[in-house]
C-alpha atoms as a PDB file:
ATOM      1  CA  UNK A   1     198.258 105.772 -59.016  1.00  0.00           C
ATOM      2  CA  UNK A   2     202.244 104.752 -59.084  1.00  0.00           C
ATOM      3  CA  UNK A   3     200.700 101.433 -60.444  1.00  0.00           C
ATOM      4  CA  UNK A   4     199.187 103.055 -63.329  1.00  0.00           C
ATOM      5  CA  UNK A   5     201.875 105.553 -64.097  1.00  0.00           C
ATOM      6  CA  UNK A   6     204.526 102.466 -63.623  1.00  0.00           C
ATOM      7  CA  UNK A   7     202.196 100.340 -66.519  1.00  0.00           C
ATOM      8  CA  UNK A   8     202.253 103.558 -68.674  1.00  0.00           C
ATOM      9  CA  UNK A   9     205.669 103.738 -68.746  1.00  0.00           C
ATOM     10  CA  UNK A  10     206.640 100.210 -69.188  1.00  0.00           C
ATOM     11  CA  UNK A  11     203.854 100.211 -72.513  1.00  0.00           C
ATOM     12  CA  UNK A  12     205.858 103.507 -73.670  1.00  0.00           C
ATOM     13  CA  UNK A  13     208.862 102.276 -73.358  1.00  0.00           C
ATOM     14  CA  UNK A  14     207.831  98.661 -75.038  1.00  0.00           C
ATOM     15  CA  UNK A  15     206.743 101.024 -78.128  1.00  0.00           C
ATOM     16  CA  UNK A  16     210.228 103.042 -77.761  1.00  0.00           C
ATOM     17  CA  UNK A  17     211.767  99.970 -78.235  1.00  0.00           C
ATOM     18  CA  UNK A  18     209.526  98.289 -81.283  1.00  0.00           C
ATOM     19  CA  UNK A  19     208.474 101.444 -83.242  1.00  0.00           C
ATOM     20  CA  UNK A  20     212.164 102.228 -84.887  1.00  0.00           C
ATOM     21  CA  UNK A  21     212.124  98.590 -86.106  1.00  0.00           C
ATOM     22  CA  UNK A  22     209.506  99.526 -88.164  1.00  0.00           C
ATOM     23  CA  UNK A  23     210.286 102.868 -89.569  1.00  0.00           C
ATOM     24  CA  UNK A  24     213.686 102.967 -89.876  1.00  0.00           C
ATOM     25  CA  UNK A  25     215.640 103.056 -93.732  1.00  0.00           C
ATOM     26  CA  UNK A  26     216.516  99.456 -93.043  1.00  0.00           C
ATOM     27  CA  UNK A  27     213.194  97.964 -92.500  1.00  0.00           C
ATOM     28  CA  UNK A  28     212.124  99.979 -96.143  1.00  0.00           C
ATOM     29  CA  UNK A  29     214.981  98.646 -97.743  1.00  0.00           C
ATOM     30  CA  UNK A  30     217.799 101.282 -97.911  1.00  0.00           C
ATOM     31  CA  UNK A  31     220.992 101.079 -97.045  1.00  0.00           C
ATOM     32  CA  UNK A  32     224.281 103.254 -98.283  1.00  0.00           C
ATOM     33  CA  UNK A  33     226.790 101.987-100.312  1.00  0.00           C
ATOM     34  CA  UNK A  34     229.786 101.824-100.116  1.00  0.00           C
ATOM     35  CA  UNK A  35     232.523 102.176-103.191  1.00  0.00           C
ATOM     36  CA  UNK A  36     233.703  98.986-102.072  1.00  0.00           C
ATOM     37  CA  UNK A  37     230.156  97.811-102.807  1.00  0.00           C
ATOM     38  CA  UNK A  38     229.469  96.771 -99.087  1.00  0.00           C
ATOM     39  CA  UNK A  39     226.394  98.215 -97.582  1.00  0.00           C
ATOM     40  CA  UNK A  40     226.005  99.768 -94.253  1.00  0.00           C
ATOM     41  CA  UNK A  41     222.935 101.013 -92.362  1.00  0.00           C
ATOM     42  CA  UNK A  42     221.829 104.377 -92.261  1.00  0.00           C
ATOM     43  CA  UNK A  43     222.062 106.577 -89.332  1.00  0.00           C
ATOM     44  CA  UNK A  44     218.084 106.208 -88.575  1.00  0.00           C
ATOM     45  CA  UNK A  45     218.944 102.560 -87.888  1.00  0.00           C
ATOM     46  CA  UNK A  46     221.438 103.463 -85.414  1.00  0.00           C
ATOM     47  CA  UNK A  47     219.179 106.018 -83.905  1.00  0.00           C
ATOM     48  CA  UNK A  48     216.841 102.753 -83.790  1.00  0.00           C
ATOM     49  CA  UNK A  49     219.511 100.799 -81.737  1.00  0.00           C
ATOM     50  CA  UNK A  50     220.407 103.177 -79.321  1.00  0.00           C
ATOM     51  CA  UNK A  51     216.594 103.864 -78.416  1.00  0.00           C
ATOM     52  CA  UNK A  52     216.209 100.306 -77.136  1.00  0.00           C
ATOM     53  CA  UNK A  53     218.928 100.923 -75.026  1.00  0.00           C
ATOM     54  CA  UNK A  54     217.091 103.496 -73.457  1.00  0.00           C
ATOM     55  CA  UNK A  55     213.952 102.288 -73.441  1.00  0.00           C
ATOM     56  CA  UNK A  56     215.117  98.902 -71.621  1.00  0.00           C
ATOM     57  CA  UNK A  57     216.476 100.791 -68.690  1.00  0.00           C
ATOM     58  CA  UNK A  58     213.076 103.093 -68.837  1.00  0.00           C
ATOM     59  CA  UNK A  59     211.002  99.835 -68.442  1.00  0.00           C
ATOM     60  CA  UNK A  60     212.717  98.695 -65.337  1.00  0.00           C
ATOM     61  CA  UNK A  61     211.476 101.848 -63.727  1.00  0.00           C
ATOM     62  CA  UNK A  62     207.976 101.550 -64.781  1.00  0.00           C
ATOM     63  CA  UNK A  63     208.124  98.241 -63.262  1.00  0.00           C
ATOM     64  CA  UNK A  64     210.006  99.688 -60.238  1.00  0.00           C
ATOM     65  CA  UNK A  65     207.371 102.073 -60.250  1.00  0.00           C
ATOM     66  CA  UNK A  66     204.841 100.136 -60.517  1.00  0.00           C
ATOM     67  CA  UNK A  67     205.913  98.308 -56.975  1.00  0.00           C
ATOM     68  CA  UNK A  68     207.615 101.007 -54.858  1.00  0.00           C
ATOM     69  CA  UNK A  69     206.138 101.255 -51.022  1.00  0.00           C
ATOM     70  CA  UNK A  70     208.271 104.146 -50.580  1.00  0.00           C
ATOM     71  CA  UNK A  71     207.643 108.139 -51.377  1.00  0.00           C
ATOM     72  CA  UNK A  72     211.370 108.624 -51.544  1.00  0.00           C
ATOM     73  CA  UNK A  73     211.884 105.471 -54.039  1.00  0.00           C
ATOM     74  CA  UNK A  74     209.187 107.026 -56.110  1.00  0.00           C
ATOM     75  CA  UNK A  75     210.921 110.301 -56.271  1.00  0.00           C
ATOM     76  CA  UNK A  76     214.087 108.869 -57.343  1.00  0.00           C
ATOM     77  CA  UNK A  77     212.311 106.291 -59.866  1.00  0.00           C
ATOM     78  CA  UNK A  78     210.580 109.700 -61.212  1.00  0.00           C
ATOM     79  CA  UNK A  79     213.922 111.992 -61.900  1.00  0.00           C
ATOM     80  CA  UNK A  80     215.440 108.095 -63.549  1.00  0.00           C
ATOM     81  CA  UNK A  81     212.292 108.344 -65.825  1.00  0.00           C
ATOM     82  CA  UNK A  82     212.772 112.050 -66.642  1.00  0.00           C
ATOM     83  CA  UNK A  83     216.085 111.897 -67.489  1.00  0.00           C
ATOM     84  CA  UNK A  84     215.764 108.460 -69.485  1.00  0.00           C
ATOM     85  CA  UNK A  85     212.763 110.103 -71.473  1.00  0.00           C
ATOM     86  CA  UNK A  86     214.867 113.278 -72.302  1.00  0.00           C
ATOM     87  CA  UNK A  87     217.543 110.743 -73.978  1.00  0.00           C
ATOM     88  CA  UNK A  88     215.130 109.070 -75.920  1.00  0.00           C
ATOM     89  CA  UNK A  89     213.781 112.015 -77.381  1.00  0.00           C
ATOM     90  CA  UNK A  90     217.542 113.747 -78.331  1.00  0.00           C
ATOM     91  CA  UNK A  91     218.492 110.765 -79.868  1.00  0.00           C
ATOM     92  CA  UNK A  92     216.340 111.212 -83.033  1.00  0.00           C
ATOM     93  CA  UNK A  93     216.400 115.113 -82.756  1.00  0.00           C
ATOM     94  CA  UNK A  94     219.894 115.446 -82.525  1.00  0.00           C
ATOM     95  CA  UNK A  95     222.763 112.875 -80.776  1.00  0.00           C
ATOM     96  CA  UNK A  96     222.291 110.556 -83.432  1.00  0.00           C
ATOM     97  CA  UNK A  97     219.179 111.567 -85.555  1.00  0.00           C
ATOM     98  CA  UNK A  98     217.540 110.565 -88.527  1.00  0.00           C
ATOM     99  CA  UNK A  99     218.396 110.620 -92.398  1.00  0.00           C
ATOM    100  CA  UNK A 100     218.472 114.079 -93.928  1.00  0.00           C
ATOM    101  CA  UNK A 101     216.476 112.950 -97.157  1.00  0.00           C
ATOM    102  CA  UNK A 102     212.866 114.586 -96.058  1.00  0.00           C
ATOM    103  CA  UNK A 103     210.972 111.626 -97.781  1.00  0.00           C
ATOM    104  CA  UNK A 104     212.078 109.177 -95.735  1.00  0.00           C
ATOM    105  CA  UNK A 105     210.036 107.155 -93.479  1.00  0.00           C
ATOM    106  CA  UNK A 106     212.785 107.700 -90.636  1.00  0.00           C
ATOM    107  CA  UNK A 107     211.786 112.031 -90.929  1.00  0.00           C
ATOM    108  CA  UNK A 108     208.058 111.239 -91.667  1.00  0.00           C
ATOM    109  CA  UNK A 109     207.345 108.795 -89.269  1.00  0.00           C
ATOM    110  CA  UNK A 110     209.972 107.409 -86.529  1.00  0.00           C
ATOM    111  CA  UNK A 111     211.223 111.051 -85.671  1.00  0.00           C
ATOM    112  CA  UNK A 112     207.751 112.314 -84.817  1.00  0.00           C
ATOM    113  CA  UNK A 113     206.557 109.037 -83.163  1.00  0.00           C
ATOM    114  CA  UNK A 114     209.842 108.814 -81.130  1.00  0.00           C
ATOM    115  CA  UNK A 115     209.164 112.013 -79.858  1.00  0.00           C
ATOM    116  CA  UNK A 116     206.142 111.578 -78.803  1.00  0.00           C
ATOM    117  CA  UNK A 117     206.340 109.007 -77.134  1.00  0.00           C
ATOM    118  CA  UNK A 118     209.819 110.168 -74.837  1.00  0.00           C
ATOM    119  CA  UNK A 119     207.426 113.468 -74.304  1.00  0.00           C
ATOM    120  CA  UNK A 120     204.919 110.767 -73.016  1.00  0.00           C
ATOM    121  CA  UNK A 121     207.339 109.318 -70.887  1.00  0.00           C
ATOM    122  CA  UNK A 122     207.990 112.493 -69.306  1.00  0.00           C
ATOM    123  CA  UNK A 123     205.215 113.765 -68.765  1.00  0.00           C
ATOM    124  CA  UNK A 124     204.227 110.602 -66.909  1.00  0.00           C
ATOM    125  CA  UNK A 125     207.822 110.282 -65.058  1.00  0.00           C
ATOM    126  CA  UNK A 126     207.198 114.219 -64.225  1.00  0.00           C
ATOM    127  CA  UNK A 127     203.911 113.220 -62.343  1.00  0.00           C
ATOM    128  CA  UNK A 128     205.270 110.539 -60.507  1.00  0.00           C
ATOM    129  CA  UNK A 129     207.515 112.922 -59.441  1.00  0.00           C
ATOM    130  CA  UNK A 130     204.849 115.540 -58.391  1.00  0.00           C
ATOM    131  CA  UNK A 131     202.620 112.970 -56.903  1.00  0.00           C
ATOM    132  CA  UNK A 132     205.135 111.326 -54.626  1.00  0.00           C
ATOM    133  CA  UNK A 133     206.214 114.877 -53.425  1.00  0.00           C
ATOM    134  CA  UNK A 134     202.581 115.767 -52.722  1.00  0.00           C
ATOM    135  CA  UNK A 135     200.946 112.107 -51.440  1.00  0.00           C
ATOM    136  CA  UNK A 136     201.007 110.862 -48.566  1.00  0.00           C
ATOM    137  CA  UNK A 137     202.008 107.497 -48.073  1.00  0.00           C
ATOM    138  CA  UNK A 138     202.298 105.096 -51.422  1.00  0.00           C
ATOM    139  CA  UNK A 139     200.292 102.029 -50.697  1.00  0.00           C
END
């Protein structure tokens, strides 16, 4: 079962990481700029950035997961996963967010998907959790 639920999480947080660079302003073409005439990203891009910096620490515990002998390992690799997913989905919902334009593919698309998929995360880091408190013995 950890095997399963370690593979889930790694393919979730694969998609964490890929999905922004996709539906972000940048990738669409928009930028802001500047009266200087230089262009910078929109925040949706750095929402983007930051989520592949969570979802390369939530991929090491899938594949922790994936090969823990140990209940206690499990548990700990569970309340990693839960907190890692929570960060993934504030990040578009509020620490960093998305553009405030509501036509943007950033509000339409990576907002939703992003939190989907750190609710997925959860979910699955939450029964890891559960099932290492209630199995007993991993392997």
């Amino acid at each position: 079962m950890f095997k399963v639920l370690g593979v889930g999480l790694v393919a979730l947080a694969i998609a964490l990481a890929v999905v922004p660079r996709f539906t972000d302003c940048q990738s669409q073409g928009l930028q802001i700029t500047m009266q200087n005439g230089k262009t910078t990203p929109m925040k949706c891009h750095w929402t983007g950035v930051a989520e592949m910096g969570v979802a390369i620490p939530l991929a090491a515990v899938g594949i922790m997961m994936a090969v823990a002998r140990k209940k206690e390992t499990a548990r700990y690799l569970g309340v990693s996963g839960i907190a890692l997913a929570a960060v993934a989905i504030a990040l578009p919902n509020g620490l960093i967010g998305v553009c405030s334009t509501a036509t943007h593919t950033c509000v339409t698309a990576m907002k939703p998907a992003l939190t989907a998929l750190g609710s997925m995360a959860a979910l699955g880091a939450v029964v890891g959790l559960v099932w290492s408190w209630r199995s007993k013995a991993l392997v």
